[in-house]
Protein backbone atom coordinates (compact mmCIF):
# COMPACT_ATOMS: atom_id res chain seq x y z
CA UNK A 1 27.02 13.33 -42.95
CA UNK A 2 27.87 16.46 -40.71
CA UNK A 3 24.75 18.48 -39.92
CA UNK A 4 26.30 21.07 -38.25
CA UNK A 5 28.10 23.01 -41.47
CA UNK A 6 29.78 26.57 -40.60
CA UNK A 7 28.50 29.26 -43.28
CA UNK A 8 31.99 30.54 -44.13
CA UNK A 9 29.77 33.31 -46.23
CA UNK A 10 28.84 34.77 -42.81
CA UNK A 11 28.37 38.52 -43.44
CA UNK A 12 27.92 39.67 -39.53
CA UNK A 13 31.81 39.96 -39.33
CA UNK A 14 31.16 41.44 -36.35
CA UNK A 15 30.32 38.28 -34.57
CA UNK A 16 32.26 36.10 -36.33
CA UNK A 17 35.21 37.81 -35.54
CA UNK A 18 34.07 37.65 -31.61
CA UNK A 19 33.25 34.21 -32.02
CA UNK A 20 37.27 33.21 -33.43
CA UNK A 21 38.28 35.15 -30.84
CA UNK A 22 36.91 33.51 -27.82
CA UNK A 23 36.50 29.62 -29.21
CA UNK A 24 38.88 27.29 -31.18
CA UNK A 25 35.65 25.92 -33.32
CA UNK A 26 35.45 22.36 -33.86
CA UNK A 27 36.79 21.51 -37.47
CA UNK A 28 34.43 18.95 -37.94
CA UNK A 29 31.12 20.71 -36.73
CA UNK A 30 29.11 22.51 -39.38
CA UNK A 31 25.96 24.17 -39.20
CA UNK A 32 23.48 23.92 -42.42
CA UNK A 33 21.02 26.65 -43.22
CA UNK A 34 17.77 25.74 -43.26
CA UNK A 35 17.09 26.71 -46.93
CA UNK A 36 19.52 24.08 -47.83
CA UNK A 37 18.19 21.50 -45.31
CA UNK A 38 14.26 21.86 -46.48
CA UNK A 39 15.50 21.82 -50.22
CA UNK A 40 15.04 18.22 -51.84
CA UNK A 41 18.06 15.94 -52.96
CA UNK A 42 17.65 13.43 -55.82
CA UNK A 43 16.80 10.12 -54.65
CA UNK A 44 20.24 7.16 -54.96
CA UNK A 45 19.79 3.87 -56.30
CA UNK A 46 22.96 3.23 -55.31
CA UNK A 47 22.14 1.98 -51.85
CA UNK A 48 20.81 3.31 -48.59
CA UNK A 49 20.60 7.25 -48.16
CA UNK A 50 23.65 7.98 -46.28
CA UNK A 51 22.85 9.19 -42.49
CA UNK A 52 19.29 7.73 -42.62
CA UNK A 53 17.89 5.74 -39.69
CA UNK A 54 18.20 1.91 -40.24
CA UNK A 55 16.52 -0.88 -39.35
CA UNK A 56 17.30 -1.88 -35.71
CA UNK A 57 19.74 -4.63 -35.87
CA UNK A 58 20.55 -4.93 -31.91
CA UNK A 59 23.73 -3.14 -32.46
CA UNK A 60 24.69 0.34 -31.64
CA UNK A 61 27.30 2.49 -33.57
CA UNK A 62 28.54 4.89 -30.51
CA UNK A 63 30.12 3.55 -27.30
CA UNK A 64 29.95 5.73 -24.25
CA UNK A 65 32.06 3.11 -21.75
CA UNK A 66 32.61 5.51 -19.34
CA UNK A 67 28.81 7.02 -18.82
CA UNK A 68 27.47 4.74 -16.50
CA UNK A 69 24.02 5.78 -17.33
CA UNK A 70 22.43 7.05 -20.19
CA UNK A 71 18.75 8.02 -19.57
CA UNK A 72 16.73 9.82 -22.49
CA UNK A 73 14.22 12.19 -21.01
CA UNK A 74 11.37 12.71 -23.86
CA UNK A 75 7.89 13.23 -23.68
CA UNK A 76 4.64 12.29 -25.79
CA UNK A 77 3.93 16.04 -26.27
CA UNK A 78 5.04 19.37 -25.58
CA UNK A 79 3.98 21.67 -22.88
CA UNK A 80 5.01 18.77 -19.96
CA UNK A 81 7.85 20.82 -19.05
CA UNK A 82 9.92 18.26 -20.43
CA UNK A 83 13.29 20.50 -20.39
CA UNK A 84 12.59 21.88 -16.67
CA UNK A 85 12.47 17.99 -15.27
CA UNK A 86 15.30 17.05 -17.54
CA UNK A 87 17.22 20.34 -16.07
CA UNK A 88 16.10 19.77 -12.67
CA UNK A 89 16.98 15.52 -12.29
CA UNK A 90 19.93 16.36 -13.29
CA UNK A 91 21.00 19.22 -11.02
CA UNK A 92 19.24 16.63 -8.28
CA UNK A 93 21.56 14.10 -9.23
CA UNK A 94 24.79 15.84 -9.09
CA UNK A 95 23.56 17.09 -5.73
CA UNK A 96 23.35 13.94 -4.78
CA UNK A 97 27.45 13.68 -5.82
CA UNK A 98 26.71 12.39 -8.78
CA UNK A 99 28.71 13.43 -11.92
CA UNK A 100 25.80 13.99 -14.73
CA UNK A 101 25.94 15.85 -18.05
CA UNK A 102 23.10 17.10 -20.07
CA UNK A 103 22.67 16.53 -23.44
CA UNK A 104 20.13 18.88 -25.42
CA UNK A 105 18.80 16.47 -28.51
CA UNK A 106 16.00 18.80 -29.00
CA UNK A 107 17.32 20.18 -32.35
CA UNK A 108 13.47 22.08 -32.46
CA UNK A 109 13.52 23.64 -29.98
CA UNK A 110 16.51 23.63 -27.52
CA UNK A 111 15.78 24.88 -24.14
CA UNK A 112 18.91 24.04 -22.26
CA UNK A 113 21.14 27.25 -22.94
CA UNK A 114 18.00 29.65 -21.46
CA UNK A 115 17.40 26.90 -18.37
CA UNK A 116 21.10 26.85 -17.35
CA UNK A 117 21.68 30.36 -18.00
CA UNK A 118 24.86 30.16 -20.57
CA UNK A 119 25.13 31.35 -24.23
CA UNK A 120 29.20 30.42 -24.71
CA UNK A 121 30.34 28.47 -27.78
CA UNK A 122 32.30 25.12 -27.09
CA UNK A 123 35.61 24.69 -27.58
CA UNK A 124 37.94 21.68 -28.76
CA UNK A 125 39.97 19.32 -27.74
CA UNK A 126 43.31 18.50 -28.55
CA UNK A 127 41.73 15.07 -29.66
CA UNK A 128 39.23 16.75 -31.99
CA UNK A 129 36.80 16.43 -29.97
CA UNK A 130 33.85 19.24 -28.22
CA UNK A 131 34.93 20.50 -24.71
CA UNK A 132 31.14 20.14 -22.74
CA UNK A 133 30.37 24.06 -21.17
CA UNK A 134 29.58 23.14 -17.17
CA UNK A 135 27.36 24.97 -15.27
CA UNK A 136 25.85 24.37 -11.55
CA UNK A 137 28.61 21.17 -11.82
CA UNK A 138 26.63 19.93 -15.16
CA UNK A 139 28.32 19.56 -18.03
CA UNK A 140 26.19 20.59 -21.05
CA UNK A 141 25.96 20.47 -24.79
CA UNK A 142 23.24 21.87 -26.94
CA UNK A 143 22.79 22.58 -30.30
CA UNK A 144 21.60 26.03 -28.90
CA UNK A 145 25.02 26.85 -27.93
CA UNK A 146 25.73 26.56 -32.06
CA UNK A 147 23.63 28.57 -33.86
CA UNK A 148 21.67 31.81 -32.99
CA UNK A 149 19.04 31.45 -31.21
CA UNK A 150 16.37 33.31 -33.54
CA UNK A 151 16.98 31.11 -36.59
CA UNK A 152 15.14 27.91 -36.89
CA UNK A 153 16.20 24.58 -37.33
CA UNK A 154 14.40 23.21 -40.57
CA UNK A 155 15.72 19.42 -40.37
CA UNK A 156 14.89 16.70 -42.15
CA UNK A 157 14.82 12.84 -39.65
CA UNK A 158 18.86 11.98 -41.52
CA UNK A 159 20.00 15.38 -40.19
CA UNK A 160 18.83 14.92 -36.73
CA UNK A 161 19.77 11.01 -36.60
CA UNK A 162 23.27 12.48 -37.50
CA UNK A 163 23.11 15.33 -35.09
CA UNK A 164 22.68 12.66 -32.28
CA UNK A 165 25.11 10.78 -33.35
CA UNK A 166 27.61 13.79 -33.00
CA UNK A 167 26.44 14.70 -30.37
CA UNK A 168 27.48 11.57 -28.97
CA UNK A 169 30.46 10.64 -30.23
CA UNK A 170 32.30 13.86 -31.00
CA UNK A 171 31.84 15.39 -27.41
CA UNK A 172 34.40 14.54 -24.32
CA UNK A 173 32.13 13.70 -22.08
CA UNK A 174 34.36 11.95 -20.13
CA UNK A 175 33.24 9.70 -16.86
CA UNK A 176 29.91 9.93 -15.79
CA UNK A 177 27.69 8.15 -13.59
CA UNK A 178 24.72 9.71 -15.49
CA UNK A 179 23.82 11.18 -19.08
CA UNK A 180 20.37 13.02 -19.14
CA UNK A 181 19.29 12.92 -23.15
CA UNK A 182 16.49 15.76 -23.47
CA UNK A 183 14.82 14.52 -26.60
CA UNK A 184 12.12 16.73 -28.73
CA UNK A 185 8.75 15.80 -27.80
CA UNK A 186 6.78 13.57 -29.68
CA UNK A 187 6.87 9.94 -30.89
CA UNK A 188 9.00 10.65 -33.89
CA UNK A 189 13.08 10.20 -35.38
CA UNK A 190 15.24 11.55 -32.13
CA UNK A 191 14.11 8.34 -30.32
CA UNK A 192 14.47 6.38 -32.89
CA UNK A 193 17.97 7.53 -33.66
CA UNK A 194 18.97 7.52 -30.32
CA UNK A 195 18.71 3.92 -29.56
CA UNK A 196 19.55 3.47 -32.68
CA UNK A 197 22.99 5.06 -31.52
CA UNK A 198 23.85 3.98 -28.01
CA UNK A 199 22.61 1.09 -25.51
CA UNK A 200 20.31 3.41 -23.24
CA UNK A 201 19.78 2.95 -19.70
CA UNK A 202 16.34 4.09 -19.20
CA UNK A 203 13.22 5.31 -19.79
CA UNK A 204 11.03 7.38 -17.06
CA UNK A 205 7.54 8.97 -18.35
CA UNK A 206 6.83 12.43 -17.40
CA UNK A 207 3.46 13.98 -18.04
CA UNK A 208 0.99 15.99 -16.35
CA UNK A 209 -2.41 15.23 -14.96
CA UNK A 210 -4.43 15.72 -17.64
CA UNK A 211 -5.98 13.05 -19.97
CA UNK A 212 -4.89 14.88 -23.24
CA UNK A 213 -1.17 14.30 -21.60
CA UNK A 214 -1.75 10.83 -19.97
CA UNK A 215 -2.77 9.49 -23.45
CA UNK A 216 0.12 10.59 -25.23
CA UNK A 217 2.06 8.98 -22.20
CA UNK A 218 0.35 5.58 -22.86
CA UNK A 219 1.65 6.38 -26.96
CA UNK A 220 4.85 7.22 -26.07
CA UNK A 221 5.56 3.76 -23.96
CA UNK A 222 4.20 1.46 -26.32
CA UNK A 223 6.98 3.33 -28.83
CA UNK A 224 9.63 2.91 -26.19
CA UNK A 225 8.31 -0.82 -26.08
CA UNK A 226 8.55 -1.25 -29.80
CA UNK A 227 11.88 -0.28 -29.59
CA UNK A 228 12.62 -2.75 -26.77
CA UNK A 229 13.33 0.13 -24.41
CA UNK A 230 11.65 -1.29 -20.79
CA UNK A 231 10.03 1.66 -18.97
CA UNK A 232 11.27 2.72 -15.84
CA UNK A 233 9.11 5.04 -14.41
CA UNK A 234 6.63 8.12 -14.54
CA UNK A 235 7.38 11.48 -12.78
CA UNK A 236 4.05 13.86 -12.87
CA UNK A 237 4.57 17.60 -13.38
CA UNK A 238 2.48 20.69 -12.58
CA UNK A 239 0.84 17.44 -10.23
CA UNK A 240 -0.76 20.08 -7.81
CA UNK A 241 -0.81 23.71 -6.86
CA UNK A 242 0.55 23.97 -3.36
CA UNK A 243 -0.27 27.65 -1.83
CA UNK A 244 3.06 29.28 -0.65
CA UNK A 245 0.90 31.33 2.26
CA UNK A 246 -1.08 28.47 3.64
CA UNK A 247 0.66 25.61 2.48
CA UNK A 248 -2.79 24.21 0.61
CA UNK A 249 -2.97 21.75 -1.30
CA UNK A 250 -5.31 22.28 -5.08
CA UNK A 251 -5.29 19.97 -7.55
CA UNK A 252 -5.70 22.57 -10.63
CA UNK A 253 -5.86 19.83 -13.20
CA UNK A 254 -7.10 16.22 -11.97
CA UNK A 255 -5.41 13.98 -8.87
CA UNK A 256 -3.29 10.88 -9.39
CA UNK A 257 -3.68 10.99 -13.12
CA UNK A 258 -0.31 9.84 -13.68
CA UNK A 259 -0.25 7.21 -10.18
CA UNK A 260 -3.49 5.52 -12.17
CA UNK A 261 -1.44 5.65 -15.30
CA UNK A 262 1.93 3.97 -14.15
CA UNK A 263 0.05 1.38 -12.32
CA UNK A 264 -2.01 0.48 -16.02
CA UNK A 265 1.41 0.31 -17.19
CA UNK A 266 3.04 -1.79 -14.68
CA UNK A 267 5.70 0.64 -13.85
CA UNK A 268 6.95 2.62 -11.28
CA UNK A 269 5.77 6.08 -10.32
CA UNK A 270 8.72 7.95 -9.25
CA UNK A 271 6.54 11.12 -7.78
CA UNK A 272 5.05 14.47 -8.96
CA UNK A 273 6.57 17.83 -8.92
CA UNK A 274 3.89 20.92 -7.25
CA UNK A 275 3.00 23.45 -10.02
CA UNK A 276 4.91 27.02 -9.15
CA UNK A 277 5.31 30.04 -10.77
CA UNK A 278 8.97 30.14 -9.62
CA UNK A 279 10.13 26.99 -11.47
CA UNK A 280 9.03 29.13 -14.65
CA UNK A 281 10.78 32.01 -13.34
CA UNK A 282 14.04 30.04 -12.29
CA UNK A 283 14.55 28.29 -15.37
CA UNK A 284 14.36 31.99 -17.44
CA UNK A 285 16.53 33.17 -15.07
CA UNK A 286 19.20 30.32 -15.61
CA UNK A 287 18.97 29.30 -12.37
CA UNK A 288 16.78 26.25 -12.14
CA UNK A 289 14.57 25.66 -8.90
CA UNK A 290 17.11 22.98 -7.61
CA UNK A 291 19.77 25.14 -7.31
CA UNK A 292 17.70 28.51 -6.63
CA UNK A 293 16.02 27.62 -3.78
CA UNK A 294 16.85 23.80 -2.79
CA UNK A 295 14.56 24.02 0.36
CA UNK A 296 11.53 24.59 -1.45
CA UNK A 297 8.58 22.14 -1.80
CA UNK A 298 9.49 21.43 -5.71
CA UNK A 299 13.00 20.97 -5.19
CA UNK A 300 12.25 18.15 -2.95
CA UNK A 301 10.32 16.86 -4.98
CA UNK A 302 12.87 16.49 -7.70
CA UNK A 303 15.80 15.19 -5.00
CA UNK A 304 13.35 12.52 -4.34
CA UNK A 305 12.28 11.24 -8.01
CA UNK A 306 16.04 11.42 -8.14
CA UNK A 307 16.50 9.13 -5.24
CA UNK A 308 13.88 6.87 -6.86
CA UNK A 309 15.61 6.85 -9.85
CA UNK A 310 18.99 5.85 -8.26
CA UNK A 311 17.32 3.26 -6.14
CA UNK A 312 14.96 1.77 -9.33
CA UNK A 313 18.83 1.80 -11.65
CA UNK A 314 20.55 -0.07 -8.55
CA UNK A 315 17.52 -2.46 -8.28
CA UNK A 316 17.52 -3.46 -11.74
CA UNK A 317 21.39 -3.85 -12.15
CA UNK A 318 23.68 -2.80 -14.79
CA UNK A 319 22.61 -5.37 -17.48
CA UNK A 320 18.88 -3.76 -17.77
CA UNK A 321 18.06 -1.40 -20.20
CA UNK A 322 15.93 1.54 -19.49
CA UNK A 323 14.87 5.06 -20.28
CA UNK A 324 12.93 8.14 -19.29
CA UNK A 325 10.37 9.94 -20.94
CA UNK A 326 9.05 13.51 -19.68
């Protein structure tokens, strides 16, 4: 099933004639209203629906060999700042001369094309295949880079599994020591599809301090567990407020909310990222903290859950499997 179906009825000819004239589309990529998508189909009895999630069976259906590794980022609910540590690790990464793409699977709600600051269409391959856009040395591909970005994505759990799996497959990602997966928050089908799709590396738990957040953590890893995904680590955002004119520390929230919550879990904690109003203002900007201002308190703090990540992957060897949840 392709979820991504062109409307060839397009009446702004306006922008569809920009659009031809600036990207080779990808003949296989089609974008489905959402009028069609929220409309029922007729049950089969013929067999399984095609493009729904199946049963795990310890196999995966997309092979990535040259993606070292492949680390969903996800989150038990939303308002973590999910996207901005997703954005941010990988930026950190690369800086750390690592070649990492980004991968928005947050059909909902994609964040990715505002936080890196591009709004181009992909173009294709000779092989068929989407060209990733690249952007502060990441390459990137969104579903926000497909559709406009005031019309909402009504999808059904078939048409995201498939959206994943495109995603995946029909991109030219080409080699990578890293793949950053920015999943939709919540416990629900984009995991599920996901390592459903590929053998993941690894799963990291980002929250913030809060109980509300620290429960939804706990939720979200015994999902990750269910799926046979180990956890890797947690990363804590908005952990403090750290004054920019007196260097004070406040914690606005609670303290060590997520420390006490990785040690319950018997995983790492990889570190917590200072609350700032200019990590909100970066990532509107397109510029995210990391590369606006790489001296500042928050962008160390996301070179060194970076570090601990790197160290935590090389500690655990290449036959482990992993993943990271914001």
């Amino acid at each position: 099933m392709n979820l991504f179906k062109k409307n060839n009825k397009n009446t702004d000819s306006t922008n569809d004639a920009r659009t031809q004239s600036t990207t080779k589309e990808h003949p296989d990529l089609k974008v489905i209203s959402g009028s069609q998508i929220s409309r029922p189909t007729a049950p089969s009895h013929t067999g399984p629906t095609q493009g729904m999630p199946q049963a795990d069976t310890g196999q995966h259906n997309v092979e990535l060999p040259d993606i070292r590794y492949k680390i969903a980022v996800a989150s038990g609910k939303g308002g973590v700042g999910k996207s901005t540590v997703a954005t941010n690790l990988a930026i950190a990464l690369s800086r750390g001369g690592n070649r990492v793409g980004l991968m928005d699977a947050d059909a909902y709600g994609p964040s990715i094309p505002t936080m890196m600051g591009i709004s181009e269409k992909p173009q294709t391959s000779p092989e068929r295949k989407l060209i990733p856009l690249v952007r502060h040395d990441i390459q990137l591909m969104s579903i926000g880079f497909m559709v406009p970005e005031e019309q909402a994505m009504i999808w059904r759990g078939p048409m995201l599994h498939s959206a994943i799996r495109q995603f995946l497959s029909d991109v030219s990602w080409g080699e990578l020591e890293y793949l950053i997966i920015d999943l939709p928050p919540g416990t629900g089908d984009a995991a599920l599809s996901l390592t459903q799709a590929i053998p993941l590396t690894g799963a990291v738990i980002v929250t913030t301090p809060q109980d509300v957040a620290l429960a939804d953590v706990r939720r979200g890893a015994a999902m990750f567990e269910r799926l046979g995904v180990p956890i890797l680590g947690i990363v804590e955002n908005m952990s403090y407020f750290l004054c920019p004119h007196c260097g004070e520390r406040t914690d606005i929230f609670r303290s060590d909310g997520g420390k006490k919550t990785s040690e319950k879990l018997g995983v790492s904690f990889l570190g917590g990222v200072p609350l700032d109003a200019e990590v909100c203002t970066a990532g509107d900007l397109g510029v995210p903290i990391v590369a606006a201002h790489p001296d500042s308190p928050q962008s160390q703090a996301f070179h060194e859950i970076a570090n601990q990540l790197s160290a935590e992957l090389d500690e655990r060897g290449p036959e482990d499997e992993l993943k990271i949840i914001v």
